[in-house]
PDB file of N, CA and C in Angstrom:
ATOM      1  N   UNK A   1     167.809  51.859  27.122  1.00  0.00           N
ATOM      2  CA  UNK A   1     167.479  52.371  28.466  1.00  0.00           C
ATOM      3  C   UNK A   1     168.721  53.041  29.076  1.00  0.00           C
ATOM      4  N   UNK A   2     170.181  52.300  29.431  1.00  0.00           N
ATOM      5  CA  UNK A   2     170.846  52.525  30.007  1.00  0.00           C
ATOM      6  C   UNK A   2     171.442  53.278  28.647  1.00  0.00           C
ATOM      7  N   UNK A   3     171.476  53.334  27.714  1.00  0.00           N
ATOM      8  CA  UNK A   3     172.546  53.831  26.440  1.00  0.00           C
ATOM      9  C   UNK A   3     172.185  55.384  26.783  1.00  0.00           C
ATOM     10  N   UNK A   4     171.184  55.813  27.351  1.00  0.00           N
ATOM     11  CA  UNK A   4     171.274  57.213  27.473  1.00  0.00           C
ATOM     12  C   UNK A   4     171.968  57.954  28.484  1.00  0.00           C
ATOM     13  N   UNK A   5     172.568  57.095  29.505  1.00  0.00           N
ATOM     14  CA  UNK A   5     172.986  57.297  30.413  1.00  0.00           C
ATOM     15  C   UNK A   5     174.282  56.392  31.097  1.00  0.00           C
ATOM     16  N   UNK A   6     175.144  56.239  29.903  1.00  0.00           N
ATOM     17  CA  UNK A   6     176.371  55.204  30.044  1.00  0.00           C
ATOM     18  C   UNK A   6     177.225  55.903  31.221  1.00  0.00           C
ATOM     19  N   UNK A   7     177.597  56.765  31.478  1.00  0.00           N
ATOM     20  CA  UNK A   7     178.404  57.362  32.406  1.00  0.00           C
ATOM     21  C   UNK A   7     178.040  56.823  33.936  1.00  0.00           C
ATOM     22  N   UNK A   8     176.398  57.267  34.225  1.00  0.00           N
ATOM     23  CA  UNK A   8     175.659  56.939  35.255  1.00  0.00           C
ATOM     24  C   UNK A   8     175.838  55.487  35.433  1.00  0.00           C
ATOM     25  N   UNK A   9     175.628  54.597  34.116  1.00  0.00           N
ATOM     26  CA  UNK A   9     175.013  53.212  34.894  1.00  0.00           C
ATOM     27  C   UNK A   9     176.483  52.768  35.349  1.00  0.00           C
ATOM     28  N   UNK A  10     177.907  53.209  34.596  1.00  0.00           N
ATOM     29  CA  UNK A  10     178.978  52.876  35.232  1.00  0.00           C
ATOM     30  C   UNK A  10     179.541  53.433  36.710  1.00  0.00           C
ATOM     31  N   UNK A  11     178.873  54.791  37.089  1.00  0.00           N
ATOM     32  CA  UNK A  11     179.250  55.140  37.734  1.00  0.00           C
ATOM     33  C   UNK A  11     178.563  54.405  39.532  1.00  0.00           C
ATOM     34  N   UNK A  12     177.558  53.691  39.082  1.00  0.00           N
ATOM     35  CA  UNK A  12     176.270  53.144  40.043  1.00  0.00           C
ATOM     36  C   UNK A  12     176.992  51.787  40.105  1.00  0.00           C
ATOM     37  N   UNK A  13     177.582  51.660  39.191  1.00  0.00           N
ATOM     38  CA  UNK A  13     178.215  49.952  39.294  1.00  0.00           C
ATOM     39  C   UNK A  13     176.834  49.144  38.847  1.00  0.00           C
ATOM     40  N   UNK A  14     176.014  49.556  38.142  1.00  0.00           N
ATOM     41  CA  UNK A  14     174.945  49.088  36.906  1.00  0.00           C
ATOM     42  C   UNK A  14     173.892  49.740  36.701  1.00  0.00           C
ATOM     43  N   UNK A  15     172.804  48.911  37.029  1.00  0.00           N
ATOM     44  CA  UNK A  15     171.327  49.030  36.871  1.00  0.00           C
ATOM     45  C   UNK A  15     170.891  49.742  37.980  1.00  0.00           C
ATOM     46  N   UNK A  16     171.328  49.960  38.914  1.00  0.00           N
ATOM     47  CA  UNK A  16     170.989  50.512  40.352  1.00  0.00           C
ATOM     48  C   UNK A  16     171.067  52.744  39.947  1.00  0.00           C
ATOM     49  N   UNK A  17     171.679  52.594  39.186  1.00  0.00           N
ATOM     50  CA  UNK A  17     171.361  54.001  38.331  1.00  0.00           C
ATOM     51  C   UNK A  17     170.252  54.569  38.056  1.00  0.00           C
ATOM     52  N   UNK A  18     169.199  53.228  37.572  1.00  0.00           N
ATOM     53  CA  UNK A  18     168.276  53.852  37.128  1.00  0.00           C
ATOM     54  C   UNK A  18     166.940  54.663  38.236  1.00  0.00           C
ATOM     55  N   UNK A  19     166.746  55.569  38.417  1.00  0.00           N
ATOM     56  CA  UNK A  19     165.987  56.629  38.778  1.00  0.00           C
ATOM     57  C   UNK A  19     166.317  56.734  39.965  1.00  0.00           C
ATOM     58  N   UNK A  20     167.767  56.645  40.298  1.00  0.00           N
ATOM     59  CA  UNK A  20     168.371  57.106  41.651  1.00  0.00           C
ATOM     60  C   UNK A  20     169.467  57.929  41.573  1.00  0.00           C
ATOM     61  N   UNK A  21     169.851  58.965  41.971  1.00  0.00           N
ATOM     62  CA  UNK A  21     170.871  59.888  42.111  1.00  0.00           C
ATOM     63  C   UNK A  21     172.126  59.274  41.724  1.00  0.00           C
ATOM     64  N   UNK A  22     172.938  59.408  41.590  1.00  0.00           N
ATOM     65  CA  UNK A  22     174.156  58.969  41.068  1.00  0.00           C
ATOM     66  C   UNK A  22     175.091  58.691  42.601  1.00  0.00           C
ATOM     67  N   UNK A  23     175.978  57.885  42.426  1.00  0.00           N
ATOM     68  CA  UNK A  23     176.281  57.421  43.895  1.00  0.00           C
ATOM     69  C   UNK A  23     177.995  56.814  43.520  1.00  0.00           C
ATOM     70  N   UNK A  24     178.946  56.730  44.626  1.00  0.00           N
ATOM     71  CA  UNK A  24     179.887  56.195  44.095  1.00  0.00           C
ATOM     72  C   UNK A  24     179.751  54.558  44.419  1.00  0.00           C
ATOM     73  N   UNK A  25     180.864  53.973  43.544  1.00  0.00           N
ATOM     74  CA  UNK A  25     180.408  52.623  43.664  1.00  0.00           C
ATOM     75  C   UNK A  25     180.954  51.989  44.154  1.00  0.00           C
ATOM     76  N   UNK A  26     180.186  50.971  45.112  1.00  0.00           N
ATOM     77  CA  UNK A  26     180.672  50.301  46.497  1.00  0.00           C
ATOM     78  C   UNK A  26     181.047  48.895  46.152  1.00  0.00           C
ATOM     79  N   UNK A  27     181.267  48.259  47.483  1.00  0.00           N
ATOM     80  CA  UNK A  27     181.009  46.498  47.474  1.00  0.00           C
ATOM     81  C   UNK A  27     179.174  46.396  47.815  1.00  0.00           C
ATOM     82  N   UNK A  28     178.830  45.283  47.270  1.00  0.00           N
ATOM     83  CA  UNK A  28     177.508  44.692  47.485  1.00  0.00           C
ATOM     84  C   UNK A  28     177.212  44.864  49.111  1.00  0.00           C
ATOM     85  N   UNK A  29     178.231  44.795  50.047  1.00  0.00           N
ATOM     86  CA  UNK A  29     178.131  44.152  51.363  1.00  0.00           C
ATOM     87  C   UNK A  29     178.266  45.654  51.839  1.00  0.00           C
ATOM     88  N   UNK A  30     178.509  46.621  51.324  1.00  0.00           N
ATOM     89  CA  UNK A  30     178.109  47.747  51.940  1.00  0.00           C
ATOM     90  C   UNK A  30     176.579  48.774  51.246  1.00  0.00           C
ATOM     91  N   UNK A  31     175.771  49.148  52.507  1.00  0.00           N
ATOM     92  CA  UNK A  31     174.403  49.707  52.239  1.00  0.00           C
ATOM     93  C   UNK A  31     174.630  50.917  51.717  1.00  0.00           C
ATOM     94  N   UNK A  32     174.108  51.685  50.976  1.00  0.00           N
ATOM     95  CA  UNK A  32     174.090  53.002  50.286  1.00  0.00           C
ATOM     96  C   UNK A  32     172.943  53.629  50.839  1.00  0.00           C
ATOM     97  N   UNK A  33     171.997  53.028  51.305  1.00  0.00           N
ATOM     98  CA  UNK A  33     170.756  53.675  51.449  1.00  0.00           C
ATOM     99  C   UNK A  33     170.622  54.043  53.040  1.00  0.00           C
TER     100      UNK A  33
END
């Protein structure tokens, strides 16, 4: 799943990559959305 897209899921800080825009990666305690 994620092997197609190793750059992304690191760049999301994981699983939160998947079918969302690419984002830089925060603390948990701050909202992205």
């Amino acid at each position: 799943m994620a092997a197609e897209l190793p750059n992304t899921a690191a760049l999301t800080g994981g699983t939160s990559g998947i079918g969302e825009p690419p984002r830089p990666r925060l603390p948990d305690s701050v909202p992205t959305s």
